[in-house]
Protein backbone atom coordinates (compact mmCIF):
# COMPACT_ATOMS: atom_id res chain seq x y z
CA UNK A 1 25.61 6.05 -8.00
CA UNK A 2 24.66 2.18 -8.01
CA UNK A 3 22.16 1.08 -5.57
CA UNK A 4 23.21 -0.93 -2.49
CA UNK A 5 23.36 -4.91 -3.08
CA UNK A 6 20.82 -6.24 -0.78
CA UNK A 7 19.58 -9.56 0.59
CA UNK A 8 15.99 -9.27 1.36
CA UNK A 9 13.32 -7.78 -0.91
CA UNK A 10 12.31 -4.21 -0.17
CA UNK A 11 8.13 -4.05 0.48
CA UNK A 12 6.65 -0.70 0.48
CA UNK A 13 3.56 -0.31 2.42
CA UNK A 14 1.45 2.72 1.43
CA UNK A 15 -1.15 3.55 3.77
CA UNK A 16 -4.32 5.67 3.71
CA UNK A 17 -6.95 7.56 5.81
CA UNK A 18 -8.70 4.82 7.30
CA UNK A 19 -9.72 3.49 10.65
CA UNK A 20 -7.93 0.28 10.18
CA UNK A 21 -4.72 2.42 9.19
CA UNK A 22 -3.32 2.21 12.96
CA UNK A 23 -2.95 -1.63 12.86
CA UNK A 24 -0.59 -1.13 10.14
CA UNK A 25 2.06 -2.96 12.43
CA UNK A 26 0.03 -6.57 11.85
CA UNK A 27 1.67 -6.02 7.96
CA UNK A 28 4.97 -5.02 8.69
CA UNK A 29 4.90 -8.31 11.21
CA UNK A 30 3.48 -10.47 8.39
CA UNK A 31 6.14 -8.93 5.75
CA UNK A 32 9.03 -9.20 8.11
CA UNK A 33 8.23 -12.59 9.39
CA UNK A 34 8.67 -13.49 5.36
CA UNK A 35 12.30 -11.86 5.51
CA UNK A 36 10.81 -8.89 3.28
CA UNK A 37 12.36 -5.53 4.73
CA UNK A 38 9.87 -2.74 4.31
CA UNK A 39 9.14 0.73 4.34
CA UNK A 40 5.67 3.03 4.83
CA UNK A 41 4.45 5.71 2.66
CA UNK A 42 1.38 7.27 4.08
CA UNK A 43 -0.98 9.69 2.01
CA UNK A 44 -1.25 12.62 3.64
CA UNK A 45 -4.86 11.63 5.12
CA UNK A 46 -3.22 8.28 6.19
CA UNK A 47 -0.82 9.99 8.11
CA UNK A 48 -2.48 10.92 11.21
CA UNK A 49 -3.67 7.49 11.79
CA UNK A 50 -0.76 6.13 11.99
CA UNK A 51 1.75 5.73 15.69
CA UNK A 52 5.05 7.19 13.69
CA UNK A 53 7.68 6.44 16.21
CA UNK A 54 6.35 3.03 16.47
CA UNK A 55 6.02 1.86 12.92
CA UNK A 56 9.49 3.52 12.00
CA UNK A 57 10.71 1.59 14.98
CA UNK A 58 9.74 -1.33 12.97
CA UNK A 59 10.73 -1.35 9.91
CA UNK A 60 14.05 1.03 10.84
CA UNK A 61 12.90 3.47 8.20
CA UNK A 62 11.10 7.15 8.47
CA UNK A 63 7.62 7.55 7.40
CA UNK A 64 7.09 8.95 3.87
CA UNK A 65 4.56 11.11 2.74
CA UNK A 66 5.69 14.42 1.29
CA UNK A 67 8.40 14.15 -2.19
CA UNK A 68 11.77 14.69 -1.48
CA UNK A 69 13.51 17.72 -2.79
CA UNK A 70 15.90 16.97 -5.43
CA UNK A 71 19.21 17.46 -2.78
CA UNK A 72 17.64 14.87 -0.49
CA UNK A 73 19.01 11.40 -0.71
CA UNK A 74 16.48 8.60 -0.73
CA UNK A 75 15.12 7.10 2.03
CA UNK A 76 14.19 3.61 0.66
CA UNK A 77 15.58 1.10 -1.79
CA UNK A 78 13.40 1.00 -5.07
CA UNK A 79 10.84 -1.12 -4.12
CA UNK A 80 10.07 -5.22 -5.09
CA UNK A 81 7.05 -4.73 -4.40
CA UNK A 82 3.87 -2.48 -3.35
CA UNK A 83 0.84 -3.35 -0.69
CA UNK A 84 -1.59 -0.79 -0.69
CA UNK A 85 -3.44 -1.06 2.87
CA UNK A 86 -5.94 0.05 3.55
CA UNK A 87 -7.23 1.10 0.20
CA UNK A 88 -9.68 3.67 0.44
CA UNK A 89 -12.11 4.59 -1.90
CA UNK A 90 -10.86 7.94 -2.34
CA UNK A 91 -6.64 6.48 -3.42
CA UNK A 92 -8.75 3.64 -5.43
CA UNK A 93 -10.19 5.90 -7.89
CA UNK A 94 -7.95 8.59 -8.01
CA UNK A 95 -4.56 5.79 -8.90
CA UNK A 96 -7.16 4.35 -11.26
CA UNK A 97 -7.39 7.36 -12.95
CA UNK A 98 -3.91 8.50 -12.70
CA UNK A 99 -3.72 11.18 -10.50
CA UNK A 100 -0.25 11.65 -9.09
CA UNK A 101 -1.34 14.58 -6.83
CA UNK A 102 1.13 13.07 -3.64
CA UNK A 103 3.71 11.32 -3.05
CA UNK A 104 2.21 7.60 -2.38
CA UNK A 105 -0.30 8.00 -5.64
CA UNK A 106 2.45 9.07 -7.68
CA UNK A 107 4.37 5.97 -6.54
CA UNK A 108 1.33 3.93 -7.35
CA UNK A 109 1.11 5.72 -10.78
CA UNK A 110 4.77 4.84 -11.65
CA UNK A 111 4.32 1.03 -10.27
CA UNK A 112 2.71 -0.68 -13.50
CA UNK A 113 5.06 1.13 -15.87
CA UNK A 114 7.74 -0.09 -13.84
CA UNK A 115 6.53 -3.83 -13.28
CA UNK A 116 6.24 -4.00 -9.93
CA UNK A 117 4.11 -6.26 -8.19
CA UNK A 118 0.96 -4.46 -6.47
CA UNK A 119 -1.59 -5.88 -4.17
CA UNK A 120 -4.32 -3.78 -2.76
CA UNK A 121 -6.66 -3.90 0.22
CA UNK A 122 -9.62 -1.79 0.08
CA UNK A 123 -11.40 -0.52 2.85
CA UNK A 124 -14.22 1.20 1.92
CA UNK A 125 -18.49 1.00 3.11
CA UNK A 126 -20.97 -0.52 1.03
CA UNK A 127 -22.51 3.20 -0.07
CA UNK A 128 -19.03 3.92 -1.82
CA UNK A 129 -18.78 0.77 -2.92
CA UNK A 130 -21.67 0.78 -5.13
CA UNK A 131 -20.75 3.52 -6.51
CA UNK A 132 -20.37 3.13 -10.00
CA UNK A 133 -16.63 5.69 -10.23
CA UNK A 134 -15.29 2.76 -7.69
CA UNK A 135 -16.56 -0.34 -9.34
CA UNK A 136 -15.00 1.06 -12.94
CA UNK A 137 -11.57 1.97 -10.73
CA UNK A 138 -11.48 -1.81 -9.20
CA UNK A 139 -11.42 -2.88 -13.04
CA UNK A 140 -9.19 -0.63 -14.17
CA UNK A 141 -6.70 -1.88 -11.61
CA UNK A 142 -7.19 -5.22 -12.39
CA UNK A 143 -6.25 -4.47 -16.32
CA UNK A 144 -3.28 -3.15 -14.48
CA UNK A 145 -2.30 -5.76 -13.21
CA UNK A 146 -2.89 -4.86 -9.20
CA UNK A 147 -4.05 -7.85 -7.16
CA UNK A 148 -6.85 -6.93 -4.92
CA UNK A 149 -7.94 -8.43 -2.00
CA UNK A 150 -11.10 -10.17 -0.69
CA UNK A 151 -12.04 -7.54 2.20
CA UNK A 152 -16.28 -7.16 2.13
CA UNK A 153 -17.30 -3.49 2.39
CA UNK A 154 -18.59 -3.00 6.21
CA UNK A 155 -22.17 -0.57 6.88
CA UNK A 156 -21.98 3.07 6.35
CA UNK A 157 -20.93 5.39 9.57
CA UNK A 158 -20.22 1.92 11.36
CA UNK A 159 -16.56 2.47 10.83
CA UNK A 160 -16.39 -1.63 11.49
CA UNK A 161 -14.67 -4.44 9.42
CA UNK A 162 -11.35 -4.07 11.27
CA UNK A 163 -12.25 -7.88 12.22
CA UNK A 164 -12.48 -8.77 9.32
CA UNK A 165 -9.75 -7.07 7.67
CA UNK A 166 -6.60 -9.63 6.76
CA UNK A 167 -3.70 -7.33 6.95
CA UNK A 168 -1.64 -10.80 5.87
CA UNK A 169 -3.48 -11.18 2.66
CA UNK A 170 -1.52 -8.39 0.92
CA UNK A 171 1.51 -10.94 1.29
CA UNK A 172 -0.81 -13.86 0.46
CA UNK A 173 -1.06 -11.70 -2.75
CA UNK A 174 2.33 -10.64 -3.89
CA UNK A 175 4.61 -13.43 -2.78
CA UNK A 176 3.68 -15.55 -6.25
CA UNK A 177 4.91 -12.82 -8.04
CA UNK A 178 7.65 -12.47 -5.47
CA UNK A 179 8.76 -15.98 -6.25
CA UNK A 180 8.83 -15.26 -9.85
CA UNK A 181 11.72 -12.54 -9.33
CA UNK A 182 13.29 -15.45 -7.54
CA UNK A 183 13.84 -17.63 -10.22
C-alpha cells in the first residue's frame, strides 16, 4: 500500500517525563503556525504529564506511546522530521546508547539510519548534567547528527526552568534541514 500524497510535512513530537511536558501545546502551536502537521509520541513516563484530549485535539491525531500490533494500521505518516521535547536525562542517554526499550526510543533509534532530521531539547538539573554518562550521550548525539538545543540545566529539586525553556527552538532547529527537503 503507497502512502497518502500529502501537502504539509509530518513533525513528530516525542515527549518525556518532565515538568515542562504539559506545555507541550506551545510546540504543536509553533509547528502548526509553520504549516507542519504533527503528531505526539510520549514515553511512557511522559505520558501522564501530558492533557491527552487536549493535545490530540490539536494536532487531530491520538497520542502514541505503546507499539502497535502488527494488524493495527498506522496512526501517523512517516515522519519529516523529529523534536524531542523535553529531553530528559534518562531518553538522552538511553537513545545515545541505543536502547529501543519503547516505542518513542525505538523511533529515535531508527531516526539517523533513516535520515531524518532530529532536534532535541533537554531538560535535565545541573547534578545530572554533570554527570559524566550524559555529557558522553550529548556527544554521541551530536556525531549523530541530532541538533540540540540551548536550554541551561535549572537547580536540583527546584523543578524550575519552564521560563526559560523555548519550546519554539526545536523548529528554530529543524526547519534548515526542513528547507533542504524542499529543494
Amino acid at each position: 500500500m503507497t502512502e497518502p500524497q500529502r501537502s504539509k510535512p509530518f513533525l513528530y513530537v516525542v515527549v518525556c517525563g518532565a515538568g515542562v511536558a504539559g506545555d507541550v501545546g506551545k510546540l504543536l502551536t509553533a509547528a502548526q503556525e509553520r504549516s507542519w502537521e504533527v503528531g505526539v509520541v510520549a514515553t511512557p513516563q511522559g505520558l501522564p504529564f501530558l492533557d491527552t484530549h487536549a493535545v490530540e485535539a490539536q494536532t487531530g491525531f491520538p497520542i502514541r506511546s505503546a507499539w502497535r500490533s502488527p494488524s493495527d494500521a498506522r496512526s501517523f505518516p512517516p515522519a519529516d522530521a523529529i523534536a524531542v521535547a523535553p529531553a530528559t536525562f534518562n531518553t538522552v542517554n538511553k537513545w545515545a546508547a541505543g536502547f529501543a526499550d519503547n516505542l518513542a526510543l525505538g523511533i529515535l533509534c531508527e531516526a539517523a539510519g533513516m535520515g531524518i532530521p532530529t532536534a532535541a531539547l533537554p531538560y535535565v538539573n545541573t547534578a545530572l548534567a554533570a554527570h559524566p554518562a550524559y555529557r558522553r550521550s550529548l556527544a554521541e548525539l551530536r556525531e549523530m547528527g541530532v541538533s540540540l538545543g540551548s536550554y541551561e540545566p535549572h537547580r536540583p529539586k527546584a523543578g524550575g526552568g519552564a521560563d526559560r525553556f523555548h519550546w519554539e527552538e526545536a523548529i528554530q532547529l529543524l526547519e534548515p534541514h526542513m528547507r533542504n527537503q524542499d529543494a
